[in-house]
Protein backbone atom coordinates (compact mmCIF):
# COMPACT_ATOMS: atom_id res chain seq x y z
CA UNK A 1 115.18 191.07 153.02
CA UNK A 2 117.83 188.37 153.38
CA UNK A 3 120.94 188.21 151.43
CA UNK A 4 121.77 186.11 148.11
CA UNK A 5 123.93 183.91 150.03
CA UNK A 6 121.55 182.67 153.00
CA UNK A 7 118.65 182.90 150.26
CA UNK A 8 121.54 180.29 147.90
CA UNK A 9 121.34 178.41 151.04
CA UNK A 10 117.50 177.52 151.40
CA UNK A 11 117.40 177.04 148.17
CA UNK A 12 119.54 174.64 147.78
CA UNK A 13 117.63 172.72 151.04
CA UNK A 14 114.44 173.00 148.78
CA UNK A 15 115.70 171.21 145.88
CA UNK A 16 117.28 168.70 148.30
CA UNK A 17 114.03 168.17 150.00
CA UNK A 18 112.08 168.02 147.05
CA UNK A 19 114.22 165.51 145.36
CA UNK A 20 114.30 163.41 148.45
CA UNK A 21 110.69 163.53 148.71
CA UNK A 22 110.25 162.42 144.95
CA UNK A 23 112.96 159.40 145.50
CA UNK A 24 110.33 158.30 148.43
CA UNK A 25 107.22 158.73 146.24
CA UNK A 26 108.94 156.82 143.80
CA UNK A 27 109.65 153.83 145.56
CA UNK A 28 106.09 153.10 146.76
CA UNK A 29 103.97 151.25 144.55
CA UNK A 30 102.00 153.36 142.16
CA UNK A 31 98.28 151.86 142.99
CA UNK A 32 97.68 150.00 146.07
CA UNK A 33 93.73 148.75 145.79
CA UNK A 34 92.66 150.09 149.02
CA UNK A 35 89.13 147.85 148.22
CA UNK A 36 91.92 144.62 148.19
CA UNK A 37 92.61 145.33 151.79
CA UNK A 38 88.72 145.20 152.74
CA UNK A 39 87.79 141.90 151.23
CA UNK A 40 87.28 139.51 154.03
CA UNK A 41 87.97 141.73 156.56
CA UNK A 42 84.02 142.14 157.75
CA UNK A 43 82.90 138.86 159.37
CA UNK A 44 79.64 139.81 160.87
CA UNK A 45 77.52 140.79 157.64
CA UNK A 46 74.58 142.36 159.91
CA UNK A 47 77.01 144.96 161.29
CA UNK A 48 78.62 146.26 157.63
CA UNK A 49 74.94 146.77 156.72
CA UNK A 50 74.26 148.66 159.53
CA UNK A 51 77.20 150.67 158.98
CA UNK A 52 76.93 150.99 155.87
CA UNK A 53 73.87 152.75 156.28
CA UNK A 54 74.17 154.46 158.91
CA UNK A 55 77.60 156.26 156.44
CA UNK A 56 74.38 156.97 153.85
CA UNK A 57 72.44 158.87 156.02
CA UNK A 58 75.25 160.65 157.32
CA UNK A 59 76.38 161.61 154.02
CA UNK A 60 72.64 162.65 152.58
CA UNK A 61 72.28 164.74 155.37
CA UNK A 62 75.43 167.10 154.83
CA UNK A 63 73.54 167.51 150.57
CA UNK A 64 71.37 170.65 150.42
CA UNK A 65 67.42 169.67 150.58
CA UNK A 66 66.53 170.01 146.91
CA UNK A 67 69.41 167.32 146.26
CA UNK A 68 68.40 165.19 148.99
CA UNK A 69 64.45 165.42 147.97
CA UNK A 70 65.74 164.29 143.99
CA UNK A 71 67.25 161.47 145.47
CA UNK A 72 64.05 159.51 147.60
């Protein structure tokens, strides 16, 4: 077990970490639209649809069958 002073000691890092870690979080912006950044960033319209679906199938694959069969 480690003594009250070295266990003083990391304590006191903690709560000097934490509150440097909240100063950070405070300083960035609260919501950043991440769907802001997108718009106008595809240019070839052909390859977002195939991408697009090619995420849907992915993702319908991972759902259990009686899920998947409610869905088509």
């Amino acid at each position: 077990m480690l003594d009250e002073a070295t266990l003083e000691r990391r304590l006191a890092m903690l709560e000097e970490e934490v509150a440097d870690l909240k100063q950070k979080s405070a300083a960035k912006p609260t919501s950043i639209n991440w769907f802001d950044h997108l718009i106008g960033s595809i240019s070839d319209e052909s390859a977002f649809l195939e991408a697009s679906e090619y995420g849907r199938s992915f993702r319908q694959a991972d759902k259990p069958m009686d899920e998947h069969n409610n869905l088509t």
